[in-house]
N, C-alpha and C. Protein backbone atom coordinates (compact mmCIF):
# COMPACT_ATOMS: atom_id res chain seq x y z
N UNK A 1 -3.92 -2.45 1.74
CA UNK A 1 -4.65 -1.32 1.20
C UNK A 1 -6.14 -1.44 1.48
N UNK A 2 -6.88 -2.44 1.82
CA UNK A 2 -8.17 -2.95 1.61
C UNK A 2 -8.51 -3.19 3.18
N UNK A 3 -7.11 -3.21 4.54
CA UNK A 3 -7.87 -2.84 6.29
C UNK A 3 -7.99 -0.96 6.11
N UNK A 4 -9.04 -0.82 6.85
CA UNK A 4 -9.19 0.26 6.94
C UNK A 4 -8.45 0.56 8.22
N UNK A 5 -7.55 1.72 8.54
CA UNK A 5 -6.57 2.16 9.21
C UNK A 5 -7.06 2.07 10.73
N UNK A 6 -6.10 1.48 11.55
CA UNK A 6 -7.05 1.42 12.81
C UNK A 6 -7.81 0.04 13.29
N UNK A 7 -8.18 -0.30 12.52
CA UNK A 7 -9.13 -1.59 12.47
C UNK A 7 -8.49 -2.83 13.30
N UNK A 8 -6.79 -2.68 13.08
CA UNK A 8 -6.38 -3.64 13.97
C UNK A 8 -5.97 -3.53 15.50
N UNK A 9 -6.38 -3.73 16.49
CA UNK A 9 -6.35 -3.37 17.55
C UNK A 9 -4.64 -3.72 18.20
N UNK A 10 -4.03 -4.76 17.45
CA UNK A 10 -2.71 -5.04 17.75
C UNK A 10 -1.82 -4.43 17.22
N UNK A 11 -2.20 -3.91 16.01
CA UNK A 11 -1.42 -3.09 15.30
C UNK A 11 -2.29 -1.82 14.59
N UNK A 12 -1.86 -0.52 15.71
CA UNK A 12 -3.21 0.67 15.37
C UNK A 12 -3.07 1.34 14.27
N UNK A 13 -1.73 1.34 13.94
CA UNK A 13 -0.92 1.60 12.76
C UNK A 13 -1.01 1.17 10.95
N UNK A 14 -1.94 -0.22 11.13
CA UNK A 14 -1.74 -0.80 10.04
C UNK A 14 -3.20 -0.54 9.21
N UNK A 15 -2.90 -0.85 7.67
CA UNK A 15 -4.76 -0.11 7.42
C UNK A 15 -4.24 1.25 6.29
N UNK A 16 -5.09 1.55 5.79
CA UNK A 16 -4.78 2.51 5.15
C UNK A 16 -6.51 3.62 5.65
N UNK A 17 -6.19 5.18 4.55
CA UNK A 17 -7.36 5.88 4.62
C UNK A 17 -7.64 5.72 3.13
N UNK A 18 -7.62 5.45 2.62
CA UNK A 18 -7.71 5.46 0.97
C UNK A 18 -9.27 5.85 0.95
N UNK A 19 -9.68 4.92 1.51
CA UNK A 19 -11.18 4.43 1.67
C UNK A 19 -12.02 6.19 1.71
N UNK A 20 -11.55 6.80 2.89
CA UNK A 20 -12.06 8.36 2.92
C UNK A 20 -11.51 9.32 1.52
N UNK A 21 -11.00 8.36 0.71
CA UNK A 21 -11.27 9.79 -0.69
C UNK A 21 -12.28 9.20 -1.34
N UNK A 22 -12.64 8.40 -1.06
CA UNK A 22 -14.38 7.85 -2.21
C UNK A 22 -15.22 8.82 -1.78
N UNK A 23 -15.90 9.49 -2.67
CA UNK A 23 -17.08 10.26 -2.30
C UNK A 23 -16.71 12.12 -2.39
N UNK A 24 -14.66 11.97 -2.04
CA UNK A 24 -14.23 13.09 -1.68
C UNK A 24 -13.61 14.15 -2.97
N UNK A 25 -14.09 15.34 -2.74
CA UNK A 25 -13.15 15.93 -3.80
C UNK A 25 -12.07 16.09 -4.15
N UNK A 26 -11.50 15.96 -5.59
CA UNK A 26 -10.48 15.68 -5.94
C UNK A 26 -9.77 17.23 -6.20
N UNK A 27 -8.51 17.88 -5.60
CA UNK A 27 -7.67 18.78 -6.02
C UNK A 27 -6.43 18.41 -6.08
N UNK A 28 -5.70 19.86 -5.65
CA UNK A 28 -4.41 20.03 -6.49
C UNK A 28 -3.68 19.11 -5.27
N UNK A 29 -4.08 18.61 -4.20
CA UNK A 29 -3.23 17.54 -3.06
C UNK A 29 -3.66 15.91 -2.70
N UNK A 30 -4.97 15.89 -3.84
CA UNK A 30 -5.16 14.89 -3.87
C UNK A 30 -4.10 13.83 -4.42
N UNK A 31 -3.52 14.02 -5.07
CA UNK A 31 -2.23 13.18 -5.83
C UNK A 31 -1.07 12.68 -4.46
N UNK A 32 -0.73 13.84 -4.26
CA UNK A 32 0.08 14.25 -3.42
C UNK A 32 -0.07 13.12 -2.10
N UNK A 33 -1.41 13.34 -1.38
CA UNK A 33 -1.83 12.74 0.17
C UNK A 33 -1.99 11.61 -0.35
N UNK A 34 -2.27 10.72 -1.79
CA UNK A 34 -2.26 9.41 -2.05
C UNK A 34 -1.52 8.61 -2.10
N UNK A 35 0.01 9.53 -3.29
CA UNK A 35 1.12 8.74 -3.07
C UNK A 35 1.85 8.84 -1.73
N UNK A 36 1.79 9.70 -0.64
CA UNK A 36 2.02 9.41 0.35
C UNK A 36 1.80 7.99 1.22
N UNK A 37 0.26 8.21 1.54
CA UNK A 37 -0.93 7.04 2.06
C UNK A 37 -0.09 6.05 1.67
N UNK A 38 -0.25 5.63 0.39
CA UNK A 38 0.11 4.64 0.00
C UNK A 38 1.73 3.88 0.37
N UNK A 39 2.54 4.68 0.05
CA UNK A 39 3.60 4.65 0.38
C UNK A 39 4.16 4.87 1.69
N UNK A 40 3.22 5.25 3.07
CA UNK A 40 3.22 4.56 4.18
C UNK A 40 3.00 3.42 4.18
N UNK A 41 1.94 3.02 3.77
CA UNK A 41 0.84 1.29 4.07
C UNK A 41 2.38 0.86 3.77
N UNK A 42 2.60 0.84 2.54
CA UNK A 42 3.59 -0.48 1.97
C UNK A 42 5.54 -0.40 3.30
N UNK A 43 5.43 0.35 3.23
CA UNK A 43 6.57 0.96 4.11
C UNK A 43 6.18 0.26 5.68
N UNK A 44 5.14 0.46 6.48
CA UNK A 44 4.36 0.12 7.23
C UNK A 44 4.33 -1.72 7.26
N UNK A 45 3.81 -1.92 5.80
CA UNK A 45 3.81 -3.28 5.82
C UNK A 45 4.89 -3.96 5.84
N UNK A 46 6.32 -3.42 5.04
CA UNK A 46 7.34 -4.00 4.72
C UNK A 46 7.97 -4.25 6.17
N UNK A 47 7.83 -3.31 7.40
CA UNK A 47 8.52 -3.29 9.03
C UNK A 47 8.14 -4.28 9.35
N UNK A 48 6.39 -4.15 9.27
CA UNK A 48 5.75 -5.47 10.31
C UNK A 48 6.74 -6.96 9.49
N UNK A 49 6.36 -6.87 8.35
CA UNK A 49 6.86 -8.01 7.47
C UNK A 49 8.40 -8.76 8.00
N UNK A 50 9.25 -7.57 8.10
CA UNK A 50 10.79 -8.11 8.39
C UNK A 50 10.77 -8.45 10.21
N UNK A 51 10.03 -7.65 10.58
CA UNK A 51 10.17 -8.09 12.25
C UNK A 51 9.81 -9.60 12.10
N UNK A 52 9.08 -10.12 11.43
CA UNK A 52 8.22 -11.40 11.68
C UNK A 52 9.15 -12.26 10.92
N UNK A 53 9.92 -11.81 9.92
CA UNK A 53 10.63 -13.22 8.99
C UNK A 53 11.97 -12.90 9.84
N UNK A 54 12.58 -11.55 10.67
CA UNK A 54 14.00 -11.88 11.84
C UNK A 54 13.01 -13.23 12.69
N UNK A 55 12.29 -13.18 13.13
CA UNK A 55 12.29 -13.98 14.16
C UNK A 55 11.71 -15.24 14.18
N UNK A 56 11.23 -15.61 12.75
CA UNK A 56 10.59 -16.86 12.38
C UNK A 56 10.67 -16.56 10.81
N UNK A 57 11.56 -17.12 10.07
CA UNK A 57 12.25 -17.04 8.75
C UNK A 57 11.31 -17.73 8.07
N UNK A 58 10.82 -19.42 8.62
CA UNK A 58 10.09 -19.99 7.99
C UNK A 58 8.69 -19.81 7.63
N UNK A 59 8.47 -19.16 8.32
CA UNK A 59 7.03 -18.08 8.16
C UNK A 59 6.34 -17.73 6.45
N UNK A 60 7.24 -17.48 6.27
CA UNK A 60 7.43 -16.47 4.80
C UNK A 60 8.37 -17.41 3.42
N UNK A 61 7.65 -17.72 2.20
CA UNK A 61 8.65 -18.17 1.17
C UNK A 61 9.20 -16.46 0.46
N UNK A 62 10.12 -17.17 -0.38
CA UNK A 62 11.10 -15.54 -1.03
C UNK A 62 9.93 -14.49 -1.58
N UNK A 63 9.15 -15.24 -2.17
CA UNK A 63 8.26 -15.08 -3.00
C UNK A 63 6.61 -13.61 -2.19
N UNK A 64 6.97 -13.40 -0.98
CA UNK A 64 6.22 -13.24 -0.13
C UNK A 64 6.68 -12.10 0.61
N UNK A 65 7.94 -11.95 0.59
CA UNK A 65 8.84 -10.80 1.02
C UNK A 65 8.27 -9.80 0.09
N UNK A 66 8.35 -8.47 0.64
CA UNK A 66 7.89 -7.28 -0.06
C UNK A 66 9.50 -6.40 0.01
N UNK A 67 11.05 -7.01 -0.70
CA UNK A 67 11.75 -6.49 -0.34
C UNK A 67 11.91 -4.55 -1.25
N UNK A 68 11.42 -4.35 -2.17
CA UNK A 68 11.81 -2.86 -1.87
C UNK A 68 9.64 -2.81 -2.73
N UNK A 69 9.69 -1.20 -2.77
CA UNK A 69 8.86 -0.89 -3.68
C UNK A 69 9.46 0.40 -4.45
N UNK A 70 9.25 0.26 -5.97
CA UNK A 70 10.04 0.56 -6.93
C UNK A 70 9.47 1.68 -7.37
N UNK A 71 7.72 1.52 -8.02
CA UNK A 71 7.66 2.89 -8.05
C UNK A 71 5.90 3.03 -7.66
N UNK A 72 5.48 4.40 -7.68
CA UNK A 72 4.75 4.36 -7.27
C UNK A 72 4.19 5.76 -7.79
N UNK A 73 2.78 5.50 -9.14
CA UNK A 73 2.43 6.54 -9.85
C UNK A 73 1.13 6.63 -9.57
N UNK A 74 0.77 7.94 -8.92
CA UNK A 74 -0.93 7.99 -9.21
C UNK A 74 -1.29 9.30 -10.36
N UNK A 75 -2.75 8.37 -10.83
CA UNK A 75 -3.24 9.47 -11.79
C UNK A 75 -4.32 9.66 -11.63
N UNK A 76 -4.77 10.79 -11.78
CA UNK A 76 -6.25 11.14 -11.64
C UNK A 76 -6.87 11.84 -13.10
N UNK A 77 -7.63 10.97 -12.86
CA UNK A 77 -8.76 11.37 -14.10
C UNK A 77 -10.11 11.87 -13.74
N UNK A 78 -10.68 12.81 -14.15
CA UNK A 78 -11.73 13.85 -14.00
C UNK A 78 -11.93 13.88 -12.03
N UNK A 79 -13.06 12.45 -11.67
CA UNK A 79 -13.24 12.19 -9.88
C UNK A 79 -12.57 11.23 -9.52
N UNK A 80 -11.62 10.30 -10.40
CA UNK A 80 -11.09 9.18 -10.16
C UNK A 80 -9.38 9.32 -9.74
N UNK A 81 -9.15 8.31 -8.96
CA UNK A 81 -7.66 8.35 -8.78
C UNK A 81 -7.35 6.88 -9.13
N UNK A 82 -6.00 6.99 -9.69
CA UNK A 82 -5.92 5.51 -9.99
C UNK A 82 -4.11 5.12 -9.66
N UNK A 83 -3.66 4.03 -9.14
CA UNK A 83 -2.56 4.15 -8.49
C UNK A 83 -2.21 2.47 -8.84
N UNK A 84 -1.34 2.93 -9.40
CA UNK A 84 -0.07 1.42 -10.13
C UNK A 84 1.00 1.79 -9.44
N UNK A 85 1.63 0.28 -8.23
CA UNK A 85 2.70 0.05 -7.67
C UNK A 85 3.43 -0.91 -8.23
N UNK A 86 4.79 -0.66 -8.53
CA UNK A 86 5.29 -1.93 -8.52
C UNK A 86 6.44 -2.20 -7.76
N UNK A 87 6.30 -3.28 -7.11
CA UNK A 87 7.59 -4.13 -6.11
C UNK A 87 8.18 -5.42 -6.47
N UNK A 88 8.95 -5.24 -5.52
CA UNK A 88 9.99 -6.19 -5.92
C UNK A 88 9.94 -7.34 -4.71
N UNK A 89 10.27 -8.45 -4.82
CA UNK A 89 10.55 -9.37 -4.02
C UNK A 89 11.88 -10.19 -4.27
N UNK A 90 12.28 -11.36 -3.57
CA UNK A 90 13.83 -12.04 -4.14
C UNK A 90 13.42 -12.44 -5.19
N UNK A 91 12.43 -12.56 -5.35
CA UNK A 91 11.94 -13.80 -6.19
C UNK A 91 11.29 -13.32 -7.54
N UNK A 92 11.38 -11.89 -7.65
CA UNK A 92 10.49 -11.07 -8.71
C UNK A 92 10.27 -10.26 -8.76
N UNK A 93 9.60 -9.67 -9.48
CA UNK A 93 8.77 -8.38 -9.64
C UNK A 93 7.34 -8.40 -9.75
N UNK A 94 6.41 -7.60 -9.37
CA UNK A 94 4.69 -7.51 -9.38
C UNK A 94 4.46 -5.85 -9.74
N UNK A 95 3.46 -5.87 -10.68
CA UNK A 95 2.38 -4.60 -10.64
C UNK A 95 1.34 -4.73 -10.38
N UNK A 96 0.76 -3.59 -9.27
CA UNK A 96 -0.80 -3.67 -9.27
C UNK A 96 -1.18 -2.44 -9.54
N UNK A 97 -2.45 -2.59 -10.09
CA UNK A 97 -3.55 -1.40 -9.77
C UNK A 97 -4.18 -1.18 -8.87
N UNK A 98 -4.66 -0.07 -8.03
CA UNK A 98 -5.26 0.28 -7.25
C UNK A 98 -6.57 1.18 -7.77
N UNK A 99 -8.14 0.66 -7.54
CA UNK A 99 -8.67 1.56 -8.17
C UNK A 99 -9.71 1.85 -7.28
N UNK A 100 -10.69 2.98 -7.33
CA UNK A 100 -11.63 3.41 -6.72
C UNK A 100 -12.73 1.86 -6.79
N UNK A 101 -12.76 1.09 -7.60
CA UNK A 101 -13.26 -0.48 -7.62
C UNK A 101 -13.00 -1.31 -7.32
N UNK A 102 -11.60 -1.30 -6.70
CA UNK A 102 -10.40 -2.09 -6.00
C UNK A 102 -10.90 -2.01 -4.71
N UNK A 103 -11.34 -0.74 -3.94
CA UNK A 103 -11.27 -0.46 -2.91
C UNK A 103 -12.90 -0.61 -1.98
């Protein structure tokens, strides 16, 4: 969430835009184009992730796998957007926040 989209030259794909709603006005698709965004990156991340643990397993403990993501709520308050994911791994479960201070 924190490469800006593009940035990697090996992978042009990886990165998010999050970064271009700071500053930006918030409407009725702002919700909408976030939980998207977001839910590419992680989707995005989870591909690169499994290509690399098929072909070098030891790479990665259980703990490190991003095997599903469960849910994924954004809220916006007055100019702010604020976005709690939570995923799953073999090994667990995690929540984060995502915040305009995060980023």
């Amino acid at each position: 969430m924190l490469s800006r989209y593009g940035a990697n030259r090996f992978h042009p794909t990886f990165g998010s835009t999050l970064q271009s709603y700071i500053g930006g006005l918030v409407d009725a698709n702002t919700k909408t184009n976030v939980y998207n965004e977001v839910l590419r990156v992680l989707t995005n991340y989870q591909m690169q992730q499994d290509q690399l643990f098929q072909a070098n397993p030891s790479v990665f403990s259980l703990s490190e796998l991003l095997q599903s993501v469960d849910t994924i709520n954004v809220h916006v308050t007055y100019d702010a957007v604020f976005v709690t994911v939570q995923v799953s791994n073999p090994a667990g479960s995690a929540s984060v926040t995502i915040s305009p201070s995060s980023l």
